[in-house]
PDB file of N, CA and C in Angstrom:
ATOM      1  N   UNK A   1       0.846  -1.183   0.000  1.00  0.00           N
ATOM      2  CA  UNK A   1       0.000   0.000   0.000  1.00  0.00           C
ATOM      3  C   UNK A   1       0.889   1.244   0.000  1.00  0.00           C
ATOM      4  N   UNK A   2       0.625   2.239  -0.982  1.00  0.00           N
ATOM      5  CA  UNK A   2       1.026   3.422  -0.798  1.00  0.00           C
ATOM      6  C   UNK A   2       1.144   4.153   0.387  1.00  0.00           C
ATOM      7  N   UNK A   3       2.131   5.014   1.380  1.00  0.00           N
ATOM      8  CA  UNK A   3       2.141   5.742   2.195  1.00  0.00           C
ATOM      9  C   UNK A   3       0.983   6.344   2.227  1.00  0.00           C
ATOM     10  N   UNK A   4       0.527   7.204   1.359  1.00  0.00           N
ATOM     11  CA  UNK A   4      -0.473   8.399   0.772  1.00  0.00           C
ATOM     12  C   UNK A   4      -1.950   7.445   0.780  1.00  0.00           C
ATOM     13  N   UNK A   5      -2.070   6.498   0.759  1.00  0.00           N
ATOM     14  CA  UNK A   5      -3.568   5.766   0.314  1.00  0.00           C
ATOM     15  C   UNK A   5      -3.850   5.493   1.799  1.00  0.00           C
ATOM     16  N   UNK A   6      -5.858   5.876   1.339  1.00  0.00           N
ATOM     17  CA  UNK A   6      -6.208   5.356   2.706  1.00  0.00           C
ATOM     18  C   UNK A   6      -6.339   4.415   3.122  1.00  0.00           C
ATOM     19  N   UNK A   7      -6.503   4.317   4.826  1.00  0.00           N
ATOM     20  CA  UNK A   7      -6.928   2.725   5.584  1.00  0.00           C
ATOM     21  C   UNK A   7      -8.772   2.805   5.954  1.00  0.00           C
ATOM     22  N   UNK A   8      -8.677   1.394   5.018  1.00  0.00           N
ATOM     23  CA  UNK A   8     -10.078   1.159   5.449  1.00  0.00           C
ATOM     24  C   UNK A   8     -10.217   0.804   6.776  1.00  0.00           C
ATOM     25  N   UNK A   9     -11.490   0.901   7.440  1.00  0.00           N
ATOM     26  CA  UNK A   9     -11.487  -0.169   8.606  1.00  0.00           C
ATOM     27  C   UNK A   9     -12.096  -0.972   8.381  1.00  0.00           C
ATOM     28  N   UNK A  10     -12.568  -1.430   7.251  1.00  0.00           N
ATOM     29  CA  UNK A  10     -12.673  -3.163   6.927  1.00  0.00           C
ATOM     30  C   UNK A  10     -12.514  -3.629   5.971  1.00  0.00           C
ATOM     31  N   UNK A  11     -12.737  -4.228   5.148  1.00  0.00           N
ATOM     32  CA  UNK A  11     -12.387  -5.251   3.886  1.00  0.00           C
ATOM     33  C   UNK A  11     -13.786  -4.848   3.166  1.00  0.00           C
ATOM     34  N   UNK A  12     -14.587  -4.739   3.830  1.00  0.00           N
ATOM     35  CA  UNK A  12     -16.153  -4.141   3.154  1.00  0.00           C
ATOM     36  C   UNK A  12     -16.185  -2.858   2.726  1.00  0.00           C
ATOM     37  N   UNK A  13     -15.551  -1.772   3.680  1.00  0.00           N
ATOM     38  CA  UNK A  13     -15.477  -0.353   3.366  1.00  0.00           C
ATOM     39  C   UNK A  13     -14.222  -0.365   2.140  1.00  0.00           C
ATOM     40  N   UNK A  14     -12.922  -1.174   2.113  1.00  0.00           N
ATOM     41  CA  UNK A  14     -12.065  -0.962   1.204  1.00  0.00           C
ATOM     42  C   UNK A  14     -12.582  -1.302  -0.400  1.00  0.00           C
ATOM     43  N   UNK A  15     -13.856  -2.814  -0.499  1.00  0.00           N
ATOM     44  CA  UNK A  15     -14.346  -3.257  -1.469  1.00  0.00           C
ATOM     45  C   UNK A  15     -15.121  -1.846  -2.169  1.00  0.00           C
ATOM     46  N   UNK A  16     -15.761  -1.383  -0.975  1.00  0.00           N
ATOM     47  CA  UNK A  16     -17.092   0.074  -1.235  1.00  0.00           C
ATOM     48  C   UNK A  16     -16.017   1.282  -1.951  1.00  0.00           C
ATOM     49  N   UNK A  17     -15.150   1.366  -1.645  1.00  0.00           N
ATOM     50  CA  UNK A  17     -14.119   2.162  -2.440  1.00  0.00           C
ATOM     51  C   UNK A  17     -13.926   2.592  -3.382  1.00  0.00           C
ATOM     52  N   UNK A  18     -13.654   0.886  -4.083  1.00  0.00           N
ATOM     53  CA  UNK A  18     -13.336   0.622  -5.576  1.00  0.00           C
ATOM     54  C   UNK A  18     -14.228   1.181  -6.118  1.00  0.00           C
ATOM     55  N   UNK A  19     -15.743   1.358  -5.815  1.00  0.00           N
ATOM     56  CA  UNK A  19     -16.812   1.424  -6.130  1.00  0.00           C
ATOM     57  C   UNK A  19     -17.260   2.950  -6.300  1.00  0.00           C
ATOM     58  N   UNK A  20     -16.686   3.946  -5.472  1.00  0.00           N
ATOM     59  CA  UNK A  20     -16.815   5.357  -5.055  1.00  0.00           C
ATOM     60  C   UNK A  20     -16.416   6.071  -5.825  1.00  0.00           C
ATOM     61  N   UNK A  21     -17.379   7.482  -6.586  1.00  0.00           N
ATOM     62  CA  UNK A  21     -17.246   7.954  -7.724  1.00  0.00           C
ATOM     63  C   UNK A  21     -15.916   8.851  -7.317  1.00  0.00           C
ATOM     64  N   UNK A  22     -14.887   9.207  -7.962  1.00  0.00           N
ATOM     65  CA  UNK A  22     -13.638  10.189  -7.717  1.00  0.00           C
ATOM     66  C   UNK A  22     -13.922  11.187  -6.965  1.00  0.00           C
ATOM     67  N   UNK A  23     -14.877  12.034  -6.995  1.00  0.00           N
ATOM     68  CA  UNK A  23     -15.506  12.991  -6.340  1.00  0.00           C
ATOM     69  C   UNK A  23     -15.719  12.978  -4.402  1.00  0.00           C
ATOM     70  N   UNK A  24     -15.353  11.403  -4.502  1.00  0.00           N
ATOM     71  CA  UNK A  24     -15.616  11.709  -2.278  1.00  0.00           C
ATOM     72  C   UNK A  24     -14.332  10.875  -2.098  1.00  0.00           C
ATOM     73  N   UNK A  25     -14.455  11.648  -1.375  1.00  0.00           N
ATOM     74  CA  UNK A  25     -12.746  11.345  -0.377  1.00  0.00           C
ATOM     75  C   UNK A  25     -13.239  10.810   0.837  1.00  0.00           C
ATOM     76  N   UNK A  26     -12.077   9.957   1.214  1.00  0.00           N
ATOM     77  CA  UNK A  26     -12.328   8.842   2.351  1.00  0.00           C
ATOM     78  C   UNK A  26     -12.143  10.018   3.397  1.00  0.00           C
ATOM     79  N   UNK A  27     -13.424   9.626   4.736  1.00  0.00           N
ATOM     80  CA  UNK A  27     -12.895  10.142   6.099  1.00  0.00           C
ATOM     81  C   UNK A  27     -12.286  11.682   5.957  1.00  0.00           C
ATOM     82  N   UNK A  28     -12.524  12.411   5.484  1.00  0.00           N
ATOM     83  CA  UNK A  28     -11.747  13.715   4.677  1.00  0.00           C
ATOM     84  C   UNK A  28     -12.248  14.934   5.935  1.00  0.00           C
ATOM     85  N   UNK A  29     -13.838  14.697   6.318  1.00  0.00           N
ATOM     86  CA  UNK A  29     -14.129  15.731   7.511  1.00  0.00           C
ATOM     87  C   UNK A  29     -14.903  14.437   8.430  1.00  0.00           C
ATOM     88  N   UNK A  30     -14.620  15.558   9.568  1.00  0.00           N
ATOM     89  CA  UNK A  30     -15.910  15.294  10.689  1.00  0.00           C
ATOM     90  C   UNK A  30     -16.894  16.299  11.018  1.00  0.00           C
ATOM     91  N   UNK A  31     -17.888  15.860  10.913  1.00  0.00           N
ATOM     92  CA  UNK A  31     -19.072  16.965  11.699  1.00  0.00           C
ATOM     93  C   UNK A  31     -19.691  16.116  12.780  1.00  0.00           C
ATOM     94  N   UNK A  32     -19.571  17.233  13.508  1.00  0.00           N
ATOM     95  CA  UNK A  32     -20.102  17.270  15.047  1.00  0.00           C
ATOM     96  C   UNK A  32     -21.443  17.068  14.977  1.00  0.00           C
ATOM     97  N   UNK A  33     -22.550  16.665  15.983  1.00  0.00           N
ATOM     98  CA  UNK A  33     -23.400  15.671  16.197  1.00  0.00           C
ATOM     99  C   UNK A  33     -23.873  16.314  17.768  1.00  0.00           C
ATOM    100  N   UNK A  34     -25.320  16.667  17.891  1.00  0.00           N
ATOM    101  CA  UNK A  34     -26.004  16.313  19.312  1.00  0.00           C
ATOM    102  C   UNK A  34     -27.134  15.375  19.077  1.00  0.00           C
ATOM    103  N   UNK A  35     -27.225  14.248  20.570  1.00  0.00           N
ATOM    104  CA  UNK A  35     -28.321  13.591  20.487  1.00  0.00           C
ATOM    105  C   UNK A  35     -29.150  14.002  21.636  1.00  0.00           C
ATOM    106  N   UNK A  36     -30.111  14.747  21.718  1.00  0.00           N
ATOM    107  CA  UNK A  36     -31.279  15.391  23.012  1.00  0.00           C
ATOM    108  C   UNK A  36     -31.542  14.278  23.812  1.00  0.00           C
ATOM    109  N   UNK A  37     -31.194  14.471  24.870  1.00  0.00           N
ATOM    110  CA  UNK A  37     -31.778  13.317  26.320  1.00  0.00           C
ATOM    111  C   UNK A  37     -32.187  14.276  27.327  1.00  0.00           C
ATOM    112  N   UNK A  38     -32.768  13.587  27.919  1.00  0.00           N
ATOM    113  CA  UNK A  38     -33.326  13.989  29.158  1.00  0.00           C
ATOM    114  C   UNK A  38     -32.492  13.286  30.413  1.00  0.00           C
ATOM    115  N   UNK A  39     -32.344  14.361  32.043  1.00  0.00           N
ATOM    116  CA  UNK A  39     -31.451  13.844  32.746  1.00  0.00           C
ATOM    117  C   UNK A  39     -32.572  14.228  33.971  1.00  0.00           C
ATOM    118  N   UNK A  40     -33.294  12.619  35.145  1.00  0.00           N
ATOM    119  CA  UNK A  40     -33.717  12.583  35.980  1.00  0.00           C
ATOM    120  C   UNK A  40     -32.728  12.428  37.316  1.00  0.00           C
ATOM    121  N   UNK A  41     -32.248  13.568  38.092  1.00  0.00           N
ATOM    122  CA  UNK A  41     -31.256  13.212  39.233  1.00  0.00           C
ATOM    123  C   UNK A  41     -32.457  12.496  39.797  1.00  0.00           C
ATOM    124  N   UNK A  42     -31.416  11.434  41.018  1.00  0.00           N
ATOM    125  CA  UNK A  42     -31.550  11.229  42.040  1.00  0.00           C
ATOM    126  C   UNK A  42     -32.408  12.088  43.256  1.00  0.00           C
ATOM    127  N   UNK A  43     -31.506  13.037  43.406  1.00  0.00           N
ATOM    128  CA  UNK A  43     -32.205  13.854  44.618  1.00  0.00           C
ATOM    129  C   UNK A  43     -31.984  15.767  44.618  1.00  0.00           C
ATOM    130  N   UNK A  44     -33.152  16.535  44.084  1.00  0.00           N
ATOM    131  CA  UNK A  44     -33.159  17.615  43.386  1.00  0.00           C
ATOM    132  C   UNK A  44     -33.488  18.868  44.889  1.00  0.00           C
ATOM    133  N   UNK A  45     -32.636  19.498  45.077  1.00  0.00           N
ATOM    134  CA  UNK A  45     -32.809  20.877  46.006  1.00  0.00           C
ATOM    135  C   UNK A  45     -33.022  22.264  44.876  1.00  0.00           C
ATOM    136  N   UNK A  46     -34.365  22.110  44.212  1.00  0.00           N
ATOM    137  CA  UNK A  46     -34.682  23.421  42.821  1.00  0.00           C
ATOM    138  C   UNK A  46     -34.242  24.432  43.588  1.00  0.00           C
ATOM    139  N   UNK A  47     -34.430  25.095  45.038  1.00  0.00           N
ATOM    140  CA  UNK A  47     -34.421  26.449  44.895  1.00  0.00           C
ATOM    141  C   UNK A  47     -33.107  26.592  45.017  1.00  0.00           C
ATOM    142  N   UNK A  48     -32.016  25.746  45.726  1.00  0.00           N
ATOM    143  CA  UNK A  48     -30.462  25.683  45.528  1.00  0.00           C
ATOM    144  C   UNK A  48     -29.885  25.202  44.572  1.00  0.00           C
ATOM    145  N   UNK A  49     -30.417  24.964  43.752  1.00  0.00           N
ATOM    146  CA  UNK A  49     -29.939  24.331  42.083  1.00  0.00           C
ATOM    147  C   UNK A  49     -28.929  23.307  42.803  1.00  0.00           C
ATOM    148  N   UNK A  50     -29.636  22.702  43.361  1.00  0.00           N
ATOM    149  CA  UNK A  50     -28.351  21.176  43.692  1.00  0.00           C
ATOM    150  C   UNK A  50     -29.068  19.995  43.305  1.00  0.00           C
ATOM    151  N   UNK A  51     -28.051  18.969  42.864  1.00  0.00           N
ATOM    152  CA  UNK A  51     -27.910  17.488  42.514  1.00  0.00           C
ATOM    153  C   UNK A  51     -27.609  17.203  43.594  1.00  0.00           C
ATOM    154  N   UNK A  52     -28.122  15.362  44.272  1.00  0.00           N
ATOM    155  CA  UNK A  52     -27.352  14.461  44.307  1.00  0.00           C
ATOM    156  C   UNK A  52     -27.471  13.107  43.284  1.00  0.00           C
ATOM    157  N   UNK A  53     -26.799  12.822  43.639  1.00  0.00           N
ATOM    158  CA  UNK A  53     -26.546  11.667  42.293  1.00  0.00           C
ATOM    159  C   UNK A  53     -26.203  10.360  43.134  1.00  0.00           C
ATOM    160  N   UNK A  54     -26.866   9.321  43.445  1.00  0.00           N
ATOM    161  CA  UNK A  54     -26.320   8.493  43.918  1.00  0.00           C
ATOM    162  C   UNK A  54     -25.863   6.993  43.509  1.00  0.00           C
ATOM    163  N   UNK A  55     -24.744   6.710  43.111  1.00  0.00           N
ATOM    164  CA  UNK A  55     -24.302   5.404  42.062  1.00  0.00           C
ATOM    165  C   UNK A  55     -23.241   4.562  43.154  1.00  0.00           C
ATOM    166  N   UNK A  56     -23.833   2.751  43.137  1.00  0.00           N
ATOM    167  CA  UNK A  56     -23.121   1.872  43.006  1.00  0.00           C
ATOM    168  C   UNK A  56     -22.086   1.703  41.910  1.00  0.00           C
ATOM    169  N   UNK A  57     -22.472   1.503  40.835  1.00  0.00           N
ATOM    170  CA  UNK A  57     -21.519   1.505  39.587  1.00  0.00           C
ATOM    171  C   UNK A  57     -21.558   2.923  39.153  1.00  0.00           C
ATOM    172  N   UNK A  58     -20.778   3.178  38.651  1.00  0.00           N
ATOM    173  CA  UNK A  58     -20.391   4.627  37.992  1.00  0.00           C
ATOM    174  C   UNK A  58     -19.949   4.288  36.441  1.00  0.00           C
ATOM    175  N   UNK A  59     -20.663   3.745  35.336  1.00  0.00           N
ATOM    176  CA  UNK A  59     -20.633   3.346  34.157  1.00  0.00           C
ATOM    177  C   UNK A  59     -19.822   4.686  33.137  1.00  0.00           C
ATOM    178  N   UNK A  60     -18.872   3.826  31.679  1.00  0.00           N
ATOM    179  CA  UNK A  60     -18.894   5.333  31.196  1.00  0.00           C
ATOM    180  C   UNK A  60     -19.848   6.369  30.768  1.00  0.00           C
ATOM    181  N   UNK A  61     -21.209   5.205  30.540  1.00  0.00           N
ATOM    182  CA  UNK A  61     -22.670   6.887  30.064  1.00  0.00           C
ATOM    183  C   UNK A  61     -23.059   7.556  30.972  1.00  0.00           C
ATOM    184  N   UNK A  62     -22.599   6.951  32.153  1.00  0.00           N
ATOM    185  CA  UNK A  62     -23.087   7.696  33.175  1.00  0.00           C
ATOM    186  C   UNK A  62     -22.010   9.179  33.730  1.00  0.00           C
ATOM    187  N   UNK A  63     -21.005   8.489  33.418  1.00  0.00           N
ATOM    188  CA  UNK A  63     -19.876  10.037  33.126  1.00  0.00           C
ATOM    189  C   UNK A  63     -20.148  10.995  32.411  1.00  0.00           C
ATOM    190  N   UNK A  64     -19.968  10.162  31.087  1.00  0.00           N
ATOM    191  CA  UNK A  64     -20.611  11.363  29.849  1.00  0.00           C
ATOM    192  C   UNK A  64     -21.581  12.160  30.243  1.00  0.00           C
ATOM    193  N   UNK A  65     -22.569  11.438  30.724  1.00  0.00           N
ATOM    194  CA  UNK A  65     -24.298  12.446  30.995  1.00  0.00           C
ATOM    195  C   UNK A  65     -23.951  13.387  32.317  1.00  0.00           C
ATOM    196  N   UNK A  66     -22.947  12.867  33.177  1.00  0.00           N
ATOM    197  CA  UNK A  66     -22.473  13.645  33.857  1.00  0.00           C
ATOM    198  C   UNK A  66     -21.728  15.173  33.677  1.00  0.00           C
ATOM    199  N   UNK A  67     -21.160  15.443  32.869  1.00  0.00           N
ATOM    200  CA  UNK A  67     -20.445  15.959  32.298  1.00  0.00           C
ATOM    201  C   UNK A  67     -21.255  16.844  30.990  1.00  0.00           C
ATOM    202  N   UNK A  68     -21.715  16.166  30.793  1.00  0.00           N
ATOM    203  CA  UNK A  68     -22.878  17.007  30.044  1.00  0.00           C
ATOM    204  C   UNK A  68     -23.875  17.931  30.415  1.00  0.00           C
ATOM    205  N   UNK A  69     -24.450  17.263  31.738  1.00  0.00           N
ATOM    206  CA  UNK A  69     -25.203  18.357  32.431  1.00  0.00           C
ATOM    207  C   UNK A  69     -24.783  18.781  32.830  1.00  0.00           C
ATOM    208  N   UNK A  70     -23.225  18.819  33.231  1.00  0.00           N
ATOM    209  CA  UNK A  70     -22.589  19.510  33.966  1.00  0.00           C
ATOM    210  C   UNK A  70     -22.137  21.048  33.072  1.00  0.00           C
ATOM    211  N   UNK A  71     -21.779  20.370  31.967  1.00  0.00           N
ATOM    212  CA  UNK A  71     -21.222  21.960  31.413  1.00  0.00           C
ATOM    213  C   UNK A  71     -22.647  22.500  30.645  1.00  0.00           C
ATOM    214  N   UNK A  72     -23.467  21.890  30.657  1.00  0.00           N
ATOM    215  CA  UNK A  72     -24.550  22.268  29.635  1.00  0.00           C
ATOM    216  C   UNK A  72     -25.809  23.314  30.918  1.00  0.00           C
ATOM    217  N   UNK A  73     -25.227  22.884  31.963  1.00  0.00           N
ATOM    218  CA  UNK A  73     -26.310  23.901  32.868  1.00  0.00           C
ATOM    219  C   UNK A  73     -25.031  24.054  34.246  1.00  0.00           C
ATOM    220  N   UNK A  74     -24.406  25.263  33.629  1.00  0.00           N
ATOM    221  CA  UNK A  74     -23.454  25.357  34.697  1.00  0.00           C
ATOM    222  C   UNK A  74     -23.950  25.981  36.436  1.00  0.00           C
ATOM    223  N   UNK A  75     -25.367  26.484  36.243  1.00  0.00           N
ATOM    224  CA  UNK A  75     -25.961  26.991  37.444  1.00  0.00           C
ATOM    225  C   UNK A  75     -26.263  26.153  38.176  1.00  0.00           C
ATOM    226  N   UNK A  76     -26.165  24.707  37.976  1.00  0.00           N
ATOM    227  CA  UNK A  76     -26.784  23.636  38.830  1.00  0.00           C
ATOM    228  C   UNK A  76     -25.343  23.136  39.327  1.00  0.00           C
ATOM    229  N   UNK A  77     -24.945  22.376  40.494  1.00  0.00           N
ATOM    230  CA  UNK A  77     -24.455  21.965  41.119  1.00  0.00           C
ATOM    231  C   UNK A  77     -24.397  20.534  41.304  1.00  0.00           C
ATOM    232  N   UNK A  78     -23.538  19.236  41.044  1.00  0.00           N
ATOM    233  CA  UNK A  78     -23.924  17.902  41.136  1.00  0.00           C
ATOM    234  C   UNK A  78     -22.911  17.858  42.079  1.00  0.00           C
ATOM    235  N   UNK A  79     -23.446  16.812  42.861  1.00  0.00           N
ATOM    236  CA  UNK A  79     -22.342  15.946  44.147  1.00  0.00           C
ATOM    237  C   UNK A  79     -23.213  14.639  43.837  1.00  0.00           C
ATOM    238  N   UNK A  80     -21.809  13.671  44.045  1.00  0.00           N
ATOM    239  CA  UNK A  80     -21.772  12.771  43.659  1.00  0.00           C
ATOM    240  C   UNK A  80     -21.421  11.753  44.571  1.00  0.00           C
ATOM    241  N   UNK A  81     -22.595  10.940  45.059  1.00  0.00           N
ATOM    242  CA  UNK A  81     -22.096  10.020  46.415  1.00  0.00           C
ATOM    243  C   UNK A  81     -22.719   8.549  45.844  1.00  0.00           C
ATOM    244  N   UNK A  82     -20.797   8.221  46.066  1.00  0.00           N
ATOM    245  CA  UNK A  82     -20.862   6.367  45.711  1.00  0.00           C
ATOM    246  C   UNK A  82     -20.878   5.356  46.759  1.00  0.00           C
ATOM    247  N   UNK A  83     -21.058   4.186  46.678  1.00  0.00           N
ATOM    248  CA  UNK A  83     -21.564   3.238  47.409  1.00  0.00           C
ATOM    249  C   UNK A  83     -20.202   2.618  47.503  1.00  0.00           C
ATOM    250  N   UNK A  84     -19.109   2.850  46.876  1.00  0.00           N
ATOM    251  CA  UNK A  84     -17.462   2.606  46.910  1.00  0.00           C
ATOM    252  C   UNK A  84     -16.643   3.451  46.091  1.00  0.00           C
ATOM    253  N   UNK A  85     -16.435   4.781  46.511  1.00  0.00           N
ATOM    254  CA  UNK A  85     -16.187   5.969  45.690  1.00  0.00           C
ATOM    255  C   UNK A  85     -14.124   5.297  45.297  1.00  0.00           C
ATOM    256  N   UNK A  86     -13.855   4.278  46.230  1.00  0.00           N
ATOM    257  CA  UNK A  86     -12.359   3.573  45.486  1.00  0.00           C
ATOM    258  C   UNK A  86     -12.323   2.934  44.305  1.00  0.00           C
ATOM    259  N   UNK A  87     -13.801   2.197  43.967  1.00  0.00           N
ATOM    260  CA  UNK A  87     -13.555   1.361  42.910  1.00  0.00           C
ATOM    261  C   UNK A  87     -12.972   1.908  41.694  1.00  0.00           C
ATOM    262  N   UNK A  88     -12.458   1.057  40.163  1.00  0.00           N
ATOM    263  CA  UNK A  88     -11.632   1.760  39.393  1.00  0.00           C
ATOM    264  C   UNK A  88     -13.014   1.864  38.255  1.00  0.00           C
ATOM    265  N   UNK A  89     -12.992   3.000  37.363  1.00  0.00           N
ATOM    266  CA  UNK A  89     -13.635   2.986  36.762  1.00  0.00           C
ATOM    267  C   UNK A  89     -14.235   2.163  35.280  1.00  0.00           C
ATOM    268  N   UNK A  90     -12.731   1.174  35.210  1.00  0.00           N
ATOM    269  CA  UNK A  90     -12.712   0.287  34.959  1.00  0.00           C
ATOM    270  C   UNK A  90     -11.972  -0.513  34.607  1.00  0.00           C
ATOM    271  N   UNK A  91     -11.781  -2.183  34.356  1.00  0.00           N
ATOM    272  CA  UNK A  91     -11.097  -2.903  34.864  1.00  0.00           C
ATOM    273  C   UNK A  91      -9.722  -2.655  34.558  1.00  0.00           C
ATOM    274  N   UNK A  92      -9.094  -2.043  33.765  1.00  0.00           N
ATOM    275  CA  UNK A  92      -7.918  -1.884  33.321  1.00  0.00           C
ATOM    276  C   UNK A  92      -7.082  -0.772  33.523  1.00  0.00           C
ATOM    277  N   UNK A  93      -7.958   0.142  34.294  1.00  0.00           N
ATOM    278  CA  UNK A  93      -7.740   2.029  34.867  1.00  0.00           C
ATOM    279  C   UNK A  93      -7.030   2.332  36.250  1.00  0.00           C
ATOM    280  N   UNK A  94      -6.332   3.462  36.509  1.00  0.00           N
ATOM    281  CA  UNK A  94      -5.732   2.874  37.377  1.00  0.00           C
ATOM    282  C   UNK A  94      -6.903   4.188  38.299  1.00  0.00           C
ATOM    283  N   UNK A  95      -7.846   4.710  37.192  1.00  0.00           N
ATOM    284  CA  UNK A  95      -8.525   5.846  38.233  1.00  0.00           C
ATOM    285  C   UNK A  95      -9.557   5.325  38.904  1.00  0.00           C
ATOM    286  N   UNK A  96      -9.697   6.175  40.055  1.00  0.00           N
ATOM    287  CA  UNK A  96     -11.506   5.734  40.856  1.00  0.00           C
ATOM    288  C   UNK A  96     -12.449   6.568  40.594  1.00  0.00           C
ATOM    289  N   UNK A  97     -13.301   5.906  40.909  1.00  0.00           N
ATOM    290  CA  UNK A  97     -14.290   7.330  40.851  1.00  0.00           C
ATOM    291  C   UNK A  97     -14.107   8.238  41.460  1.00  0.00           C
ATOM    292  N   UNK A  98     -13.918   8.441  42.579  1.00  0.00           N
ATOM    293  CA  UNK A  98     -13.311   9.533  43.530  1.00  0.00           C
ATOM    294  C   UNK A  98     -12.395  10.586  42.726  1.00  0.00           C
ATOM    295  N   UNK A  99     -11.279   9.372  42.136  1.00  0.00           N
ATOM    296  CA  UNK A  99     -10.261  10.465  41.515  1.00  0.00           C
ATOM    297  C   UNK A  99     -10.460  10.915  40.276  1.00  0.00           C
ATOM    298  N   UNK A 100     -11.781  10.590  39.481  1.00  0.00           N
ATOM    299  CA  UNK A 100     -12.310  10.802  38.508  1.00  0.00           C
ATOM    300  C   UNK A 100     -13.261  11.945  38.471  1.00  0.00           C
ATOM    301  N   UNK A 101     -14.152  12.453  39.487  1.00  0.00           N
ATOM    302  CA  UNK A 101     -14.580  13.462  39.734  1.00  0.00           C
ATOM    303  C   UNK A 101     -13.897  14.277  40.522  1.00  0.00           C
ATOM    304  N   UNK A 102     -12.735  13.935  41.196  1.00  0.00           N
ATOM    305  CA  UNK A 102     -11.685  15.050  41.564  1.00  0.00           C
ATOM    306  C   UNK A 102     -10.921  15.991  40.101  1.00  0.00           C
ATOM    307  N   UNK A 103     -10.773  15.361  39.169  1.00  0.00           N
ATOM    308  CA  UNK A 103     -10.107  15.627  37.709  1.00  0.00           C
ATOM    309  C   UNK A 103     -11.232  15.845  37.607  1.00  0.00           C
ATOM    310  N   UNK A 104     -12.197  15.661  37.145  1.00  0.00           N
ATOM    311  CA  UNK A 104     -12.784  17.002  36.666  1.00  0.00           C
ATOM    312  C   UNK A 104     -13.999  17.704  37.433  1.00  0.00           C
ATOM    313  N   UNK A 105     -13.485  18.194  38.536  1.00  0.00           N
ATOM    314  CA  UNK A 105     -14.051  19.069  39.353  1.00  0.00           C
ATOM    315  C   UNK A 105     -15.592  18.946  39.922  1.00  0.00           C
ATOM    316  N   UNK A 106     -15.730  17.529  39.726  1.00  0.00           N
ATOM    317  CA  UNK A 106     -17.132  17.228  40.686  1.00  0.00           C
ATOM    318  C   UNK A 106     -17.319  16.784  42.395  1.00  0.00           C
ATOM    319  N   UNK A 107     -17.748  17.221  42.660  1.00  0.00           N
ATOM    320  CA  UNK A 107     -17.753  17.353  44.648  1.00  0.00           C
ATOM    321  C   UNK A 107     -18.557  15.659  44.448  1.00  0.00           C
ATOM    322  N   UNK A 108     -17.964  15.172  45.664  1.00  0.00           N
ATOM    323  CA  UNK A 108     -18.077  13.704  45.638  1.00  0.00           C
ATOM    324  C   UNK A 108     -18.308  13.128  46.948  1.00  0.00           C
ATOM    325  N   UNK A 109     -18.698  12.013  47.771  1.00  0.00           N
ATOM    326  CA  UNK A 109     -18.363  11.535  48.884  1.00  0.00           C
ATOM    327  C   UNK A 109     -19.290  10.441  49.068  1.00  0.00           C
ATOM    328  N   UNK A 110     -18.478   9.766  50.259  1.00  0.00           N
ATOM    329  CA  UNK A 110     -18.829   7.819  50.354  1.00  0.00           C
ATOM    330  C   UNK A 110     -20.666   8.299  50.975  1.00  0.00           C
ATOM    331  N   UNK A 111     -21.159   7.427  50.372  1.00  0.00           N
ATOM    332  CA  UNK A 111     -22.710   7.053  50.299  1.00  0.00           C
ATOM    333  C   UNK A 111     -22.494   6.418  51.989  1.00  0.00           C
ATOM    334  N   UNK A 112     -24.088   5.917  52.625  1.00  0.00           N
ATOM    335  CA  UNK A 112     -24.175   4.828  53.856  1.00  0.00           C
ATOM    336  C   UNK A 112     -23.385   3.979  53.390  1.00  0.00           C
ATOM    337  N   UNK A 113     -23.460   3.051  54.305  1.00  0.00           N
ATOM    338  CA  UNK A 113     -23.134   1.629  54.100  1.00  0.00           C
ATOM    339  C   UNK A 113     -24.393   1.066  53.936  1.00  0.00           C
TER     340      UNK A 113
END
């Protein structure tokens, strides 16, 4: 393969290629993308614009959506209390949740037992 030629990511997209009028270029842009959701906290204080959020597992959509409402309504406030705020976020990470909402600036702390 040429330096200069593109990489498919499969044997199907490289076949679809051959096939592609001169005119489109592989992978050439990206455009950006929103998908609208709706976000039900846990436990809502409206007239103090506070979250709590309360998670056993701390999944990655559950970051993302975190983080989303977070910068997308900066007047609201989330704290974030886990049921094992040590665990890693996942199996191969060396972060916790704890130190995962410490990096990026979410107030956090251990749930009951």
């Amino acid at each position: 393969m040429k330096p200069d030629a593109p990489r498919y990511r499969s044997k199907f997209e490289a076949r679809c290629a051959a096939l592609v009028p001169a005119e489109f270029a592989h992978e050439a842009i990206k455009l950006p993308y929103q998908i609208a959701h709706t976000y039900l906290p846990d436990f809502v204080d409206v007239e103090g614009r506070r979250i709590i959020e309360a998670k056993g597992r701390f999944l990655a959509q559950d970051r993302r959506k975190v983080l989303a409402v977070r910068d997308q309504h900066p007047d609201w406030t989330i704290e974030m209390w886990f049921q094992n705020p040590r665990l890693k976020i996942s199996p191969g990470s060396s972060t916790t949740y704890a130190a995962w909402c410490d990096r990026n600036g979410i107030a956090w702390r251990q749930g009951p037992a």
